[in-house]
Protein backbone atom coordinates (compact mmCIF):
# COMPACT_ATOMS: atom_id res chain seq x y z
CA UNK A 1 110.34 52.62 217.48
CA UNK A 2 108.95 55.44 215.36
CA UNK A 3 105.36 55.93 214.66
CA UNK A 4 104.06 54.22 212.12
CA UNK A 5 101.23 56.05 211.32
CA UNK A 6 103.42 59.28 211.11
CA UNK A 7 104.23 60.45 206.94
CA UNK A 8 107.01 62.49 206.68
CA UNK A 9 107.25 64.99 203.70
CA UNK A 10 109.66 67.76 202.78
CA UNK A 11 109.46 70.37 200.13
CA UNK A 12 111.37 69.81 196.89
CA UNK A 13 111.62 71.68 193.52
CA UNK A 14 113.65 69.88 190.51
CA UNK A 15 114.84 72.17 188.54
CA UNK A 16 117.91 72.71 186.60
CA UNK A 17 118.63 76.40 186.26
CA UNK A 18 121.11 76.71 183.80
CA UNK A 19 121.98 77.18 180.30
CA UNK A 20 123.65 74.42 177.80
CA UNK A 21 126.18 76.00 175.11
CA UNK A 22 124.93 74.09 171.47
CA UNK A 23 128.57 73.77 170.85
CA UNK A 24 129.81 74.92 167.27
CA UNK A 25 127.83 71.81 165.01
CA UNK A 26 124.34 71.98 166.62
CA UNK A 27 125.45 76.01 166.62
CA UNK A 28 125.74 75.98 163.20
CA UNK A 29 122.74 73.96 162.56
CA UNK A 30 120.52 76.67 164.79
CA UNK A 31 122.30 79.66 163.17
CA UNK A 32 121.07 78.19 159.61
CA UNK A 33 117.33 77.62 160.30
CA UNK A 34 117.97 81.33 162.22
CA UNK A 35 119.15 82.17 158.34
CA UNK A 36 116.12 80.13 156.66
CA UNK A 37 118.32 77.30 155.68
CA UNK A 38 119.68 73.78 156.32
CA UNK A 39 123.26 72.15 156.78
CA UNK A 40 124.84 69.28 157.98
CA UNK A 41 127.60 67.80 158.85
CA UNK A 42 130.09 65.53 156.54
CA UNK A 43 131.03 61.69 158.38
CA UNK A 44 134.11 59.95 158.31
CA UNK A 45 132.84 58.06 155.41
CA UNK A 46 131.39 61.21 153.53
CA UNK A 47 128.03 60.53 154.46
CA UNK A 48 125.72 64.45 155.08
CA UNK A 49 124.12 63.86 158.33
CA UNK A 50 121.12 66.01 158.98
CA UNK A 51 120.44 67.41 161.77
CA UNK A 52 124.42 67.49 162.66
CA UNK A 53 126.09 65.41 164.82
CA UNK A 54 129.61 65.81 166.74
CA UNK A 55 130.52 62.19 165.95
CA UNK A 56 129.90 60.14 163.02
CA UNK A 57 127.27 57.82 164.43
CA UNK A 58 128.19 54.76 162.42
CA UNK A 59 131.73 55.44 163.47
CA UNK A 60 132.19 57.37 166.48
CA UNK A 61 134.68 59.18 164.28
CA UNK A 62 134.36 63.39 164.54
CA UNK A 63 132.76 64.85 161.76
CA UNK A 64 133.94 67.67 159.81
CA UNK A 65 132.94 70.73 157.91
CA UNK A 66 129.32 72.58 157.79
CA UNK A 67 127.39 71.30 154.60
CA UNK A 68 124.36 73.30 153.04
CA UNK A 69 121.58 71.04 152.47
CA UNK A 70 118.06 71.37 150.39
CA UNK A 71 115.70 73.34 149.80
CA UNK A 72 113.40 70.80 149.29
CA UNK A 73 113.92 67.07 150.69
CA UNK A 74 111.97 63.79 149.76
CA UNK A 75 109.80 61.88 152.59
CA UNK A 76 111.52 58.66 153.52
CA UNK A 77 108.57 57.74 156.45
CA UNK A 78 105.69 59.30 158.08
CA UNK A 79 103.02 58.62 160.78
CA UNK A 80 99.50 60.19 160.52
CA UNK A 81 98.14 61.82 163.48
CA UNK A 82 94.40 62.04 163.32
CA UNK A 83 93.72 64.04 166.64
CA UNK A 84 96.63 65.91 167.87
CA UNK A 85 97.35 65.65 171.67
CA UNK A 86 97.82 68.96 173.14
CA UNK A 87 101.36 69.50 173.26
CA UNK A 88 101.23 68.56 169.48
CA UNK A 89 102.85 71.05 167.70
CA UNK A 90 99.73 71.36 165.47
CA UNK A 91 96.08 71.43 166.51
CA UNK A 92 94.95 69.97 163.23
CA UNK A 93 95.50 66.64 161.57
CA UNK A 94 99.07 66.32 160.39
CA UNK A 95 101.55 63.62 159.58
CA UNK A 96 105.11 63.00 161.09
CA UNK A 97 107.77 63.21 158.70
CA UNK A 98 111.06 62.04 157.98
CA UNK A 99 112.41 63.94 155.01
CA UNK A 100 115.67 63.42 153.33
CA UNK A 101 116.81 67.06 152.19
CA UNK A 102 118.78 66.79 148.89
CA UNK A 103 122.39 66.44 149.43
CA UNK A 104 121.62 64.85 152.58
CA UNK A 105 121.98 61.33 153.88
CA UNK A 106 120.25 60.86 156.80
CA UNK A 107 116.35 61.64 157.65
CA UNK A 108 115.40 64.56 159.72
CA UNK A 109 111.99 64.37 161.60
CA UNK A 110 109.33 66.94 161.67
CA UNK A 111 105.57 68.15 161.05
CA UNK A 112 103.58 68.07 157.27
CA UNK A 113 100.07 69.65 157.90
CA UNK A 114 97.91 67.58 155.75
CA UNK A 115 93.80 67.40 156.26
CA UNK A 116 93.51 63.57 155.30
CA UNK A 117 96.39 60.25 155.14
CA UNK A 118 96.09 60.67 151.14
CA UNK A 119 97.86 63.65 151.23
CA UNK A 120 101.26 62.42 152.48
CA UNK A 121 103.15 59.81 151.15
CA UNK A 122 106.72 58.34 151.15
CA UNK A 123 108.84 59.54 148.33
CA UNK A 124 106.51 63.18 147.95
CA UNK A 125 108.94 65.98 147.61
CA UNK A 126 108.67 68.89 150.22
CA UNK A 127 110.26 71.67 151.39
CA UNK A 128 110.61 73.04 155.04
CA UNK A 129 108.08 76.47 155.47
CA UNK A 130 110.06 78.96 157.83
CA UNK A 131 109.06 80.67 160.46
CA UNK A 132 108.70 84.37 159.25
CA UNK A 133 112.25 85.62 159.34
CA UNK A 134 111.83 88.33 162.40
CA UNK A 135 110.49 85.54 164.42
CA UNK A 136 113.30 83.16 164.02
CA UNK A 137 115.52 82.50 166.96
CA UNK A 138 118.17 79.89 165.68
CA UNK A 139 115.48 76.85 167.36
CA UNK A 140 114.36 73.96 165.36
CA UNK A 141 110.81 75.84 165.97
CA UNK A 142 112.05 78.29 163.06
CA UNK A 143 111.42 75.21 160.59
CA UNK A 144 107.31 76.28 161.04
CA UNK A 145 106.07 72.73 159.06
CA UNK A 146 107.02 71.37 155.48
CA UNK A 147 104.83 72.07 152.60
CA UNK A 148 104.69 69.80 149.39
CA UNK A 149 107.31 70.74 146.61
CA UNK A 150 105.69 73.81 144.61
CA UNK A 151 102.72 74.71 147.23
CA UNK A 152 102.73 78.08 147.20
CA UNK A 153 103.84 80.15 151.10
C-alpha cells in the first residue's frame, strides 16, 4: 500500500500554441474595422447580422454576402460600470453598450465612456471612435469606444 502521506506533483503548462484562421466572414469583419468601418453579414431571411456570423443563427442556414453597416448606430441596452475592474477596457466610468448600427439588425456589444449613468441612454445615437488608422490591426480593439452622434474626435 502506498504512502499516504506522500503528494505527488508533476509539472504542467496549458497552453495552446497555435494560430486560428478568422475564416473569410469574421475576415471580412476584421479587415473593415482594419479600414475604419463596419459590415455584416445578410441571413437567410435578409436579416444584417452584426458582428458576422457563418450561419444564420435563427436558422442555421449560411449566410451570404458582406454588408456595409453605419456610421453611427442607436443604443438598444447598456450596463453602467461605476469602478472598472482592471482588465476593463477603460479605467474610468463607462457604460456597456449594445448599439444597433443603421442598416443593421442585430446589436453589437462594446464600450461608451461616459463620467455619470445620465449620460447614456437606450435609443441615444452613437458612432464607433477608431483607433487611429496606423494603429489598427483588423481586431475588434480598432473600434477604440463609441462617442455620442455629433461629439466631436
Amino acid at each position: 500500500m502506498a504512502d499516504e502521506g506522500v503528494i505527488y506533483t508533476a509539472e504542467h503548462v496549458l497552453e495552446y500554441p497555435y494560430v486560428r484562421s478568422v475564416g473569410p466572414v469574421v475576415g471580412a469583419f476584421l479587415t473593415g474595422l482594419r479600414d475604419g468601418k463596419v459590415v455584416g453579414t445578410k441571413g437567410s431571411r435578409g436579416r444584417v447580422i452584426v458582428p458576422p456570423t457563418e450561419y444564420d443563427p435563427e436558422t442555421g442556414e449560411e449566410t451570404s454576402g458582406i454588408v456595409e453597416v453605419g456610421p453611427e448606430g442607436t443604443v438598444t441596452s447598456w450596463s453602467w460600470v461605476a469602478r472598472p475592474r482592471p482588465k476593463h477596457p477603460l479605467q474610468t466610468p463607462f457604460a456597456w453598450v449594445l448599439v444597433r448600427f443603421d442598416g443593421a439588425d442585430t446589436s453589437f456589444l462594446h464600450v461608451l465612456p461616459a463620467a455619470a449613468p445620465d449620460e447614456v441612454s437606450t435609443g441615444m445615437r452613437v458612432r464607433p471612435q477608431f483607433a487611429p488608422e496606423a494603429a489598427r490591426t483588423g481586431h475588434v480593439k480598432d473600434i477604440s469606444h463609441f462617442v455620442p452622434a455629433g461629439a466631436a474626435s
